[in-house]
N, C-alpha and C. Protein backbone atom coordinates (compact mmCIF):
# COMPACT_ATOMS: atom_id res chain seq x y z
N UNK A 1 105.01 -83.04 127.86
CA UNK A 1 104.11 -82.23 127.04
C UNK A 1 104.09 -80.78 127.52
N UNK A 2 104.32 -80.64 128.62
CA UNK A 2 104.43 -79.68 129.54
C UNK A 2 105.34 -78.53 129.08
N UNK A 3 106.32 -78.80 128.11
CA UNK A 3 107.79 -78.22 128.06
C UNK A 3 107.50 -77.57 126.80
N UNK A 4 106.32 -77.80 126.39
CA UNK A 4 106.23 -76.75 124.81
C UNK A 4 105.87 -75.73 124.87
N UNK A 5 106.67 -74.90 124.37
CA UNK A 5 106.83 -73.67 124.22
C UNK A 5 105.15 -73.04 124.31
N UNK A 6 104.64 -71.77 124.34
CA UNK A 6 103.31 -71.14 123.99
C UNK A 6 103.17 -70.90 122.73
N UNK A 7 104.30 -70.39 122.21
CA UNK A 7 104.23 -70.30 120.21
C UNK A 7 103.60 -71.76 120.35
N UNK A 8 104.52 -73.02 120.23
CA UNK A 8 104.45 -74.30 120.08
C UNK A 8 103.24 -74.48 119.97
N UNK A 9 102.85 -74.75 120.68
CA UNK A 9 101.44 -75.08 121.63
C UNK A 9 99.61 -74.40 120.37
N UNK A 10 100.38 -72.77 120.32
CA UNK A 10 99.21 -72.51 119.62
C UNK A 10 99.35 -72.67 118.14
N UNK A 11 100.65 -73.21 117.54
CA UNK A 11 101.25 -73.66 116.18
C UNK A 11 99.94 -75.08 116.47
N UNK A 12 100.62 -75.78 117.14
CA UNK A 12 99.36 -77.18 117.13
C UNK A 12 98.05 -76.88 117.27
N UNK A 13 97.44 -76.03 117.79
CA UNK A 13 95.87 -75.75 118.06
C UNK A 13 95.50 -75.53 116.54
N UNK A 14 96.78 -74.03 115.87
CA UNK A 14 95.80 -73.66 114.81
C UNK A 14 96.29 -74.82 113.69
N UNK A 15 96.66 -76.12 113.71
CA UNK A 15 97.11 -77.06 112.88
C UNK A 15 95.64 -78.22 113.18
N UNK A 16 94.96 -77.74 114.36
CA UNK A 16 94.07 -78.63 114.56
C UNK A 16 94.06 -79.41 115.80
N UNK A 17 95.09 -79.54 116.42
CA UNK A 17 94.72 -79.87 117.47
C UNK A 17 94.56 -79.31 119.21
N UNK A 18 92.97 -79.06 118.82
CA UNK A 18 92.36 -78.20 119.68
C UNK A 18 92.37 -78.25 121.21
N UNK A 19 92.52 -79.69 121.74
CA UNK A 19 92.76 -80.45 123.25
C UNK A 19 94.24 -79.89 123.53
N UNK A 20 94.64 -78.74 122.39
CA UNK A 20 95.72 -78.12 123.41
C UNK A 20 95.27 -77.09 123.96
N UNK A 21 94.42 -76.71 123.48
CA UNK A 21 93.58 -75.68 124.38
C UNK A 21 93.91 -75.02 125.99
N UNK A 22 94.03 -76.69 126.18
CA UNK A 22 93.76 -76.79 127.80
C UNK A 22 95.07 -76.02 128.47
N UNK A 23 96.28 -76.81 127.77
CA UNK A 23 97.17 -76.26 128.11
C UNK A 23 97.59 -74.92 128.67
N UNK A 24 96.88 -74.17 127.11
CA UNK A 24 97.53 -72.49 127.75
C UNK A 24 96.33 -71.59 128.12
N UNK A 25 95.27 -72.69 128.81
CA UNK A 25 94.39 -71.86 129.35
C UNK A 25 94.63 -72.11 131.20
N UNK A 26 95.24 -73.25 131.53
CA UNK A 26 96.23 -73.36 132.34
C UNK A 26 97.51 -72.44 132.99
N UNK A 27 97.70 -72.26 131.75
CA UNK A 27 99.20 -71.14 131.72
C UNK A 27 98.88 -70.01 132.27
N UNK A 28 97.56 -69.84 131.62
CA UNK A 28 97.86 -68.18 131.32
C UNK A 28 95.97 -67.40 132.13
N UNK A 29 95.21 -68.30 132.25
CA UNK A 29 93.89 -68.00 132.33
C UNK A 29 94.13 -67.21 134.00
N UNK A 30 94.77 -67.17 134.56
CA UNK A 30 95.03 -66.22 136.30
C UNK A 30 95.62 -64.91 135.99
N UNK A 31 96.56 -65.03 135.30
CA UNK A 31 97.02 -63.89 134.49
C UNK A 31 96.56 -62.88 133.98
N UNK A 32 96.04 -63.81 132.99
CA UNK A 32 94.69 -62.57 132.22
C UNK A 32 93.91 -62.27 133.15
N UNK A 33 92.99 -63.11 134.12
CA UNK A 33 91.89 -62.47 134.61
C UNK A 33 92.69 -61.27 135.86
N UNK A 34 93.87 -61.19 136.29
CA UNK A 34 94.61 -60.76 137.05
C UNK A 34 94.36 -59.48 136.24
N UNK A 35 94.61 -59.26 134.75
CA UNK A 35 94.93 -57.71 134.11
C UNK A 35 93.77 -57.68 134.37
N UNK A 36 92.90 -58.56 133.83
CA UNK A 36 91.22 -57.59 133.43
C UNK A 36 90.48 -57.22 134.59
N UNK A 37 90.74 -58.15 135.97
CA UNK A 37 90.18 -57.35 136.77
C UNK A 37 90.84 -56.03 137.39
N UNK A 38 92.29 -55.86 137.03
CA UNK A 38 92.35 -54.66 137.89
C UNK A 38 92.21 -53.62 136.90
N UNK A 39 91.81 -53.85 135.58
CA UNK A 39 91.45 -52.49 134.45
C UNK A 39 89.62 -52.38 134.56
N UNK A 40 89.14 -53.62 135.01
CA UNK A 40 87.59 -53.48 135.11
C UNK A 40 87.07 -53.21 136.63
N UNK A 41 87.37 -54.08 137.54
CA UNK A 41 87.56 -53.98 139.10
C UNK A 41 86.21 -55.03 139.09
N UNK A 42 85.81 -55.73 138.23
CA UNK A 42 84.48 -56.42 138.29
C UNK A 42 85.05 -57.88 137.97
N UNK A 43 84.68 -58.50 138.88
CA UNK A 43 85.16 -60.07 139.32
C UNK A 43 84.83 -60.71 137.91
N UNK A 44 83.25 -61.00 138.11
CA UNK A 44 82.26 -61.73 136.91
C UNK A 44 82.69 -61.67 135.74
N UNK A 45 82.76 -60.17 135.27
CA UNK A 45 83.33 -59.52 134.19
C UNK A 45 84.36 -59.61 133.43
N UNK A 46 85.05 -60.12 134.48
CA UNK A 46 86.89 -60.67 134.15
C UNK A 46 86.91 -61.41 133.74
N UNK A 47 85.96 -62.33 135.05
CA UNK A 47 85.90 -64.14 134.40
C UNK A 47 84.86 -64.58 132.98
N UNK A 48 84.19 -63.56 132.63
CA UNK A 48 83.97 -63.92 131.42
C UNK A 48 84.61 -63.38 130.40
N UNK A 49 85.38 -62.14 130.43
CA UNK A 49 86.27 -61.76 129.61
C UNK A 49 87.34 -62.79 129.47
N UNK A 50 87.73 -63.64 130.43
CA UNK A 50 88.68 -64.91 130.08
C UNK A 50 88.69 -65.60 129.68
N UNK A 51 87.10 -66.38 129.70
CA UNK A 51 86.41 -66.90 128.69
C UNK A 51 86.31 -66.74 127.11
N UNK A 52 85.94 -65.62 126.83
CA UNK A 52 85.82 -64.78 125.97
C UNK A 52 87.09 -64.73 124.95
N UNK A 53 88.69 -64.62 125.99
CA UNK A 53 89.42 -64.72 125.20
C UNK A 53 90.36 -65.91 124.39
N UNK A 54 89.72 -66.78 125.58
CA UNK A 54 89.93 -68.09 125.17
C UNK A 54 89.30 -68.21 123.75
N UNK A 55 88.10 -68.50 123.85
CA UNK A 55 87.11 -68.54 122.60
C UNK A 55 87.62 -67.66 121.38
N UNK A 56 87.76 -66.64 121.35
CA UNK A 56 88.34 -65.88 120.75
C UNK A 56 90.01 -66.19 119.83
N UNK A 57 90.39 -66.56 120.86
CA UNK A 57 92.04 -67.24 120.56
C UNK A 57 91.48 -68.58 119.69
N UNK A 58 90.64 -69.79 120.19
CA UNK A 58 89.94 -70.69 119.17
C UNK A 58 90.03 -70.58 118.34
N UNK A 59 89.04 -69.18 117.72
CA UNK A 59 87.90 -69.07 116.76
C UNK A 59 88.61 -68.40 115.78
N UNK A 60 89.93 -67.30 116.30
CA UNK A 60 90.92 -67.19 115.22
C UNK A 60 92.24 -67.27 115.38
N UNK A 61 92.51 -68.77 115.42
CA UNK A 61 93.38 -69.74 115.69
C UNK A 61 94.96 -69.10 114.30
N UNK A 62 93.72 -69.03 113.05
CA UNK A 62 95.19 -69.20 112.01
C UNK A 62 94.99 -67.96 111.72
N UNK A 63 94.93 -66.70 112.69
CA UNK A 63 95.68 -65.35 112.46
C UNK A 63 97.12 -65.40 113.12
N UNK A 64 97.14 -66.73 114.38
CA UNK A 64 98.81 -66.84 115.19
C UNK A 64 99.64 -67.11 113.82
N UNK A 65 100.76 -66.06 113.88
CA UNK A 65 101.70 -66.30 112.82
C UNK A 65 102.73 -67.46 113.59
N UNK A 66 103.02 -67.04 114.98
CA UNK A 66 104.18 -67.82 115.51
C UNK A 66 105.40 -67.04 115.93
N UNK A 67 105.50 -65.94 114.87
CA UNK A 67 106.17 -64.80 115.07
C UNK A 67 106.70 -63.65 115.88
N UNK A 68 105.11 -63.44 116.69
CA UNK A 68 105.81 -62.90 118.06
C UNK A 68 106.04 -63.64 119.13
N UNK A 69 105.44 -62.54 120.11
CA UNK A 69 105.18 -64.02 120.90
C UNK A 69 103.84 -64.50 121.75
N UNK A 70 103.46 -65.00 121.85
CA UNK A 70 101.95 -66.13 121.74
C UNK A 70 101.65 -64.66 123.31
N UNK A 71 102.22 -64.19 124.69
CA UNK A 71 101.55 -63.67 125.37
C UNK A 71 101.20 -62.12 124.52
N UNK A 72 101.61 -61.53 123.84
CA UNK A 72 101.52 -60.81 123.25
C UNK A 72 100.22 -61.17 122.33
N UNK A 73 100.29 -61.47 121.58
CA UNK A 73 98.81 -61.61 120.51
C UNK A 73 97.53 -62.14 121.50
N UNK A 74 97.93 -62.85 122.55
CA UNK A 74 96.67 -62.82 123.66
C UNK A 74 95.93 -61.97 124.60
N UNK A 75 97.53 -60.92 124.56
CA UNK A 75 97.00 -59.15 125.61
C UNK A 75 95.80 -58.64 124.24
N UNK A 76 96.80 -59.09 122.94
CA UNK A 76 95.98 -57.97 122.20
C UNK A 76 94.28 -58.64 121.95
N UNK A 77 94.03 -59.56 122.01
CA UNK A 77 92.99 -60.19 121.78
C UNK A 77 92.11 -59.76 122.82
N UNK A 78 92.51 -59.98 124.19
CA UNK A 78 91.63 -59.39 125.59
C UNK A 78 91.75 -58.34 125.91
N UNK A 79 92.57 -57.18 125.08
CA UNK A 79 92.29 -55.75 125.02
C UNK A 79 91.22 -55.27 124.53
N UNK A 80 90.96 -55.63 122.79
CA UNK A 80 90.20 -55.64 122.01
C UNK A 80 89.01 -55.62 122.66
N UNK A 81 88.88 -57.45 123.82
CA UNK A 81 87.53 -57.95 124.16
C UNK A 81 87.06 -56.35 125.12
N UNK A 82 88.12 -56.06 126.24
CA UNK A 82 87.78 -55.16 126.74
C UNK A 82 87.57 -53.69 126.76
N UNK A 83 88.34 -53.37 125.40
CA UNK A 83 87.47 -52.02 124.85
C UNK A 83 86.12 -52.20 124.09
N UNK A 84 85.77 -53.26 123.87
CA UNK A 84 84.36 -53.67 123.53
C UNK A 84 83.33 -53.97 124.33
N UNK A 85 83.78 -54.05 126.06
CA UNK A 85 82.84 -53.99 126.66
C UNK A 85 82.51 -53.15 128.10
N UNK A 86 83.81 -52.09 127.47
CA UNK A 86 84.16 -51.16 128.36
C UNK A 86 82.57 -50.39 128.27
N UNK A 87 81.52 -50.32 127.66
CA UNK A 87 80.37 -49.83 128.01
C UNK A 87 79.29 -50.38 128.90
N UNK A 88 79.47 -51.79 128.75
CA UNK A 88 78.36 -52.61 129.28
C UNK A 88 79.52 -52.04 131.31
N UNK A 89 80.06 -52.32 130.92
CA UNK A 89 81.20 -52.43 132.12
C UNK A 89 80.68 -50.68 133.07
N UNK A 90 80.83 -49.55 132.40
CA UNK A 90 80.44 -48.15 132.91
C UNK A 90 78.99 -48.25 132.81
N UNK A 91 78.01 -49.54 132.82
CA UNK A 91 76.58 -48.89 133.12
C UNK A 91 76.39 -49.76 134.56
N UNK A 92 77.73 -51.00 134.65
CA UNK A 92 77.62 -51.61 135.80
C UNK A 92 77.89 -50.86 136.82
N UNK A 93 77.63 -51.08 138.47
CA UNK A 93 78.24 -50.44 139.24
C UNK A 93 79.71 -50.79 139.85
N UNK A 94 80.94 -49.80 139.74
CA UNK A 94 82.07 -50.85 140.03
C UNK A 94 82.53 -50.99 141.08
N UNK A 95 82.43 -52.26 141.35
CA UNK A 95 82.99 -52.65 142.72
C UNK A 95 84.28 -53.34 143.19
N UNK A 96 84.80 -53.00 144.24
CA UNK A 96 86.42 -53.27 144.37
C UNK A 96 87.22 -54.04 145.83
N UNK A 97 86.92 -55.17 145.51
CA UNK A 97 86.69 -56.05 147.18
C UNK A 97 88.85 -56.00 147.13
N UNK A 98 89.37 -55.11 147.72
CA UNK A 98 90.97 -54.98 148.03
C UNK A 98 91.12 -56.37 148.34
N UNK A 99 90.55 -57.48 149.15
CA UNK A 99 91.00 -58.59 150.12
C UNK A 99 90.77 -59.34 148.94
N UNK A 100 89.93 -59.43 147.90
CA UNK A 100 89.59 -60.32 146.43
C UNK A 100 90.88 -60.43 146.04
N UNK A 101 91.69 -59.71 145.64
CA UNK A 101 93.12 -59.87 145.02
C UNK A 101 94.49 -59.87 145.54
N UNK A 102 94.29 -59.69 147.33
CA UNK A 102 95.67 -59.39 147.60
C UNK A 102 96.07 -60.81 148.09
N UNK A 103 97.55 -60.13 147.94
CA UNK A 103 98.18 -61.49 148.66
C UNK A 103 97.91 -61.72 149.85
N UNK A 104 97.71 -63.36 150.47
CA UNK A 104 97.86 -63.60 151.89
C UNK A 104 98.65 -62.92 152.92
N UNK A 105 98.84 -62.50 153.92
CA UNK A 105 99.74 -61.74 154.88
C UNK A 105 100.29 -63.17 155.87
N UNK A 106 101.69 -62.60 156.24
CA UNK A 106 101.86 -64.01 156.78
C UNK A 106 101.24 -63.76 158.49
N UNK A 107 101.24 -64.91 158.90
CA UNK A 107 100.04 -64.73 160.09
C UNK A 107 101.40 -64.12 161.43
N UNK A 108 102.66 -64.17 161.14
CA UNK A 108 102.97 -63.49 162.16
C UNK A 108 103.17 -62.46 162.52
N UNK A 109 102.79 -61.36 161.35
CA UNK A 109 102.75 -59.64 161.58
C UNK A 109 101.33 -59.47 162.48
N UNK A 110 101.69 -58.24 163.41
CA UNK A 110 100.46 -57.84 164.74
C UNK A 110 99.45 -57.56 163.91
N UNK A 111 98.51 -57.24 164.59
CA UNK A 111 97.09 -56.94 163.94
C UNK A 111 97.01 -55.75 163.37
N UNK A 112 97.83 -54.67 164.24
CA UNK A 112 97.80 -53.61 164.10
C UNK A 112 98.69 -52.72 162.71
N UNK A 113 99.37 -53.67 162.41
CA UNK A 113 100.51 -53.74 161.43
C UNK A 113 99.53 -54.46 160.08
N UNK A 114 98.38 -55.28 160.33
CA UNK A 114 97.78 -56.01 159.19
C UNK A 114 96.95 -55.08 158.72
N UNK A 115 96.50 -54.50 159.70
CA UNK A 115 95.58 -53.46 159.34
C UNK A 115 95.79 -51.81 158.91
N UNK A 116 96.98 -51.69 159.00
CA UNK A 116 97.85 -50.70 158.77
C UNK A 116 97.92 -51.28 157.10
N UNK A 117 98.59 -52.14 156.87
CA UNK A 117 98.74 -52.59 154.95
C UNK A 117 97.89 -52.95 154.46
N UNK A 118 96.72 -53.23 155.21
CA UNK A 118 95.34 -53.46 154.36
C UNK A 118 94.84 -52.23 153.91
N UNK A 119 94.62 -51.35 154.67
CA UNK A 119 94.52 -49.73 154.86
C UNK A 119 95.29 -49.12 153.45
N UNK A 120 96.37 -49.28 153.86
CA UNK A 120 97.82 -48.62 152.68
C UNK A 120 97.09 -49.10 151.17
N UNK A 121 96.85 -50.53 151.54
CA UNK A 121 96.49 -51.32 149.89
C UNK A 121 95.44 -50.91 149.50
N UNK A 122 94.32 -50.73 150.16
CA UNK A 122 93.09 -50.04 149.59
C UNK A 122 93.40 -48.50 149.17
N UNK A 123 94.16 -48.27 149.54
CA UNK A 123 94.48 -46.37 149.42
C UNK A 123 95.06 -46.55 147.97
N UNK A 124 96.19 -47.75 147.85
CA UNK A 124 96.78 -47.44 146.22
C UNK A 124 95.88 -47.96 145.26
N UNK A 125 94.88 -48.91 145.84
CA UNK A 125 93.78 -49.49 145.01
C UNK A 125 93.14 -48.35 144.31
N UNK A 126 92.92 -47.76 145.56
CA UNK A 126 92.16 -46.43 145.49
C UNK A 126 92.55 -45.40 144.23
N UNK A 127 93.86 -45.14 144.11
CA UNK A 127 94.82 -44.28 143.24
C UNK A 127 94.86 -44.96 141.96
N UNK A 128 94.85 -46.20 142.27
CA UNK A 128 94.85 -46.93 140.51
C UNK A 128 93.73 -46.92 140.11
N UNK A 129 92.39 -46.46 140.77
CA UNK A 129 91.03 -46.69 140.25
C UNK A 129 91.04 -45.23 139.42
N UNK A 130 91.73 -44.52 140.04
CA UNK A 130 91.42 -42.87 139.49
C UNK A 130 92.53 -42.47 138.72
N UNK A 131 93.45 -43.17 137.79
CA UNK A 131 94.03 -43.67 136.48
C UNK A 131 93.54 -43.12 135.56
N UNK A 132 94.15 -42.49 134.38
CA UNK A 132 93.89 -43.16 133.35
C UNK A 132 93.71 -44.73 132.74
N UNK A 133 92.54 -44.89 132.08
CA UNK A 133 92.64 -46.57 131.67
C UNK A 133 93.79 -46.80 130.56
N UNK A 134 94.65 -45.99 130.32
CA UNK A 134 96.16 -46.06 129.55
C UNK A 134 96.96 -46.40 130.90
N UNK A 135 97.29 -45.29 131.39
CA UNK A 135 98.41 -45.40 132.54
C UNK A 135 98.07 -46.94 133.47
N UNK A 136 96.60 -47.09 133.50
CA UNK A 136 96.34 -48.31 134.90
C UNK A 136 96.64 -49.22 134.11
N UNK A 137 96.33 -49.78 132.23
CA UNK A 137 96.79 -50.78 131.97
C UNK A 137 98.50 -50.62 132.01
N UNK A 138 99.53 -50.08 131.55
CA UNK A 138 100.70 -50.23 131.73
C UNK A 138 101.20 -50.55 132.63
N UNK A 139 100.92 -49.96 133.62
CA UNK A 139 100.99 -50.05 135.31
C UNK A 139 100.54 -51.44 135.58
N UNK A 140 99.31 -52.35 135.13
CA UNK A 140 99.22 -53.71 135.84
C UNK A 140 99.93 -54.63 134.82
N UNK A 141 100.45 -54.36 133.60
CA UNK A 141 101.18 -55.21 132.48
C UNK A 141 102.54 -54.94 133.21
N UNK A 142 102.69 -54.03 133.64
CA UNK A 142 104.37 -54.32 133.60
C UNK A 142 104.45 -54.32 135.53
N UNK A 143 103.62 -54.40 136.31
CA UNK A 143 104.12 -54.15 137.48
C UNK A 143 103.12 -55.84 138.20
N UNK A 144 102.17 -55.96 137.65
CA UNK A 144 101.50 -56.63 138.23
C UNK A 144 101.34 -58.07 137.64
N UNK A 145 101.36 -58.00 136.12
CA UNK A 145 102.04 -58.57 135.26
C UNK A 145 102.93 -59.42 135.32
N UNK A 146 104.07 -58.41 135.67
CA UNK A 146 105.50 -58.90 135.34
C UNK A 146 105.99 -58.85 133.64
N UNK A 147 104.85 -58.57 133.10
CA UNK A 147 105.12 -58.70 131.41
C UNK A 147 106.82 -57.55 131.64
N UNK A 148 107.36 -57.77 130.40
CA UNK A 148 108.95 -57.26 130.02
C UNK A 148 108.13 -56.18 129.29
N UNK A 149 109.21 -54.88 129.36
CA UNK A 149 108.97 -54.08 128.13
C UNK A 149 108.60 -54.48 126.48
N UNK A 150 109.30 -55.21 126.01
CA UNK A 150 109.40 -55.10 125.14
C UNK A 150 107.87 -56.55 124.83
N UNK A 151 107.49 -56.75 125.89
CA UNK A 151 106.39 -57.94 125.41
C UNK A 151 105.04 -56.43 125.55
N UNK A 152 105.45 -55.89 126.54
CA UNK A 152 104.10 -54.99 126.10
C UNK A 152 104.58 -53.50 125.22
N UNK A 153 105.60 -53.58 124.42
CA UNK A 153 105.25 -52.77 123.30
C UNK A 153 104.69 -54.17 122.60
N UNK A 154 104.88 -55.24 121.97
CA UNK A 154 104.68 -55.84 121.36
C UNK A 154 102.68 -55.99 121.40
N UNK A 155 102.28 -56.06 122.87
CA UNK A 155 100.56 -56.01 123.43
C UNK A 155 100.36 -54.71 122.61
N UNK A 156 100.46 -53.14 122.41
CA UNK A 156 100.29 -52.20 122.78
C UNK A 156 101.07 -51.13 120.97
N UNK A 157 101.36 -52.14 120.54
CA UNK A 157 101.92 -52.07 119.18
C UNK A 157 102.75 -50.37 119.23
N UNK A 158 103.30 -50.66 120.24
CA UNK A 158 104.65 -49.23 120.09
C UNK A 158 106.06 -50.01 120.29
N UNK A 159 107.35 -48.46 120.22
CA UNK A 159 108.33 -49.04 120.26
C UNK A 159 108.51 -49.37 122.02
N UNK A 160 109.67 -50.16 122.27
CA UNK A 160 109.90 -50.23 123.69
C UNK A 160 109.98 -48.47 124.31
N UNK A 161 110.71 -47.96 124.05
CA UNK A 161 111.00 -46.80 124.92
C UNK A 161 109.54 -46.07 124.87
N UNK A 162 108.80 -46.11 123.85
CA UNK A 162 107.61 -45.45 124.29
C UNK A 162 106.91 -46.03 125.67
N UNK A 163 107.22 -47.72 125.80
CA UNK A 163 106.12 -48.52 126.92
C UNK A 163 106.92 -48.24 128.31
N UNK A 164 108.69 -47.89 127.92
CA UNK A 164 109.40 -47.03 129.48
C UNK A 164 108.85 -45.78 129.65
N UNK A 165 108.69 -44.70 128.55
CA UNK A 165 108.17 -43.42 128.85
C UNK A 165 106.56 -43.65 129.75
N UNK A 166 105.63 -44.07 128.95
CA UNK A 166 104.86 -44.64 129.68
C UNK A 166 104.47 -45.09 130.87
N UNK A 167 105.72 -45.97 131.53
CA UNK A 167 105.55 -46.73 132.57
C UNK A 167 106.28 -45.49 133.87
N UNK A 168 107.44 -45.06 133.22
CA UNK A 168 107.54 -44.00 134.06
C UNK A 168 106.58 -42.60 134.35
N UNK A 169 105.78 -42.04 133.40
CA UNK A 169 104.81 -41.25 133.75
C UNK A 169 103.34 -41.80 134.54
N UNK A 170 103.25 -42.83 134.21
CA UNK A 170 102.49 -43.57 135.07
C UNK A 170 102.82 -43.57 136.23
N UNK A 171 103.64 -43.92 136.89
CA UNK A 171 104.41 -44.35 138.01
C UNK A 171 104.37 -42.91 139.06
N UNK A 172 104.56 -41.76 137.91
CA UNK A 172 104.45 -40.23 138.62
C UNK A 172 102.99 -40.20 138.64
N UNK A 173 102.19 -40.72 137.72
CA UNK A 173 100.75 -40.00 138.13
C UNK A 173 100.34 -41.10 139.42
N UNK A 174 100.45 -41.68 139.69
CA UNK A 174 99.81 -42.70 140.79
C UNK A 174 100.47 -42.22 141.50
N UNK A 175 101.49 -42.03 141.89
CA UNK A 175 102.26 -41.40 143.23
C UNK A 175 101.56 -39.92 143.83
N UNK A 176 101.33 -38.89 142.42
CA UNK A 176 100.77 -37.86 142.34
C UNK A 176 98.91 -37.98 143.39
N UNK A 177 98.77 -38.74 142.54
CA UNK A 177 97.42 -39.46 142.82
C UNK A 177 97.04 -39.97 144.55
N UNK A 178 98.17 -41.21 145.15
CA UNK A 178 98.44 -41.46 146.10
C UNK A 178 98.71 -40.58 147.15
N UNK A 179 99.21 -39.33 146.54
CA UNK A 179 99.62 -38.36 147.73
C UNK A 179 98.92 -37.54 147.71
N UNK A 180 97.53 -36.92 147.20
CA UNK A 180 96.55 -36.42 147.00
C UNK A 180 95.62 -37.15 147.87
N UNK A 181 95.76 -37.98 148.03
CA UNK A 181 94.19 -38.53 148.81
C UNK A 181 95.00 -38.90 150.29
N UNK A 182 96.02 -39.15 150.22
CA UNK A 182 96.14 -38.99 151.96
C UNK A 182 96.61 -38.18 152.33
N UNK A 183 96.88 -36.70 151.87
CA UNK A 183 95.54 -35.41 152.53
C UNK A 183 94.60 -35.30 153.05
């Protein structure tokens, strides 16, 4: 059951059968909350925005044509959620725990060396917080992601070379950014 496709999968939900649900909330529910927290930096917020898009994906099941492709019409769904609550979100205070999202370190680098890349990681944390919320989403779709170009023109409804122009000016402003604050 495992082997069906994500089109597949939400072809059967919006046909009615809803206990597939589970499936690509499985798939995909770390993912998403992976973008939304590093465009919100608010844990809670994420995890109900994941929620949110689940429900959402439900509730308008037979807008999926089948046509693109299923991660694509789900960025656009939890974009939507999150320019809709990008206000409630700026009256919260935002908070940004670096050790919440990073990867494990393996335990045989020195201390002094752990604390040296914990340091480094909060500094680019730091640089992606002071983003544009254009440039920081491209930047976590295609770097953090892993999404392909052409799945986030498809999120982001441009052509591909606009989401390379993009990803490369991004790439200069965070560097720009990065080398500004460790000054």
């Amino acid at each position: 059951m495992n082997t069906l496709t994500d089109n597949a999968i939400m072809l059967r939900i919006k046909a009615g059968d809803l206990e597939k649900m589970g499936l690509l909330f499985e798939r995909h529910h770390r993912s998403l909350y992976g973008f939304l927290f590093h465009m919100t930096y608010n844990r809670e917020g994420s995890e109900d925005m994941v929620q949110t898009t689940f429900y959402k994906m439900l509730k308008y099941r037979n807008t999926f044509t089948g046509d693109g492709e299923f991660t694509a019409w789900m960025y656009q769904i939890a974009r939507n959620i999150l320019k809709d609550s990008y206000k409630k979100i700026a009256q919260q205070a935002r908070h940004y725990d670096v050790e919440e999202f990073a990867d494990r370190l393996d335990g045989g680098t020195a201390a002094d060396e752990q604390l040296e890349i914990k340091q480094t990681r909060s500094e680019l944390h730091g640089a992606m917080e002071n983003l544009s919320s254009d440039y920081r989403e491209v930047l976590i779709m295609s770097r953090f992601q892993e999404l392909k170009h052409q799945e986030i023109a498809q999120i982001l409804q441009v052509t591909e070379g606009a989401v390379k122009v993009r990803v490369h000016r991004a790439m200069q402003e965070l560097k720009n950014v990065y080398l500004k604050r460790k000054r």
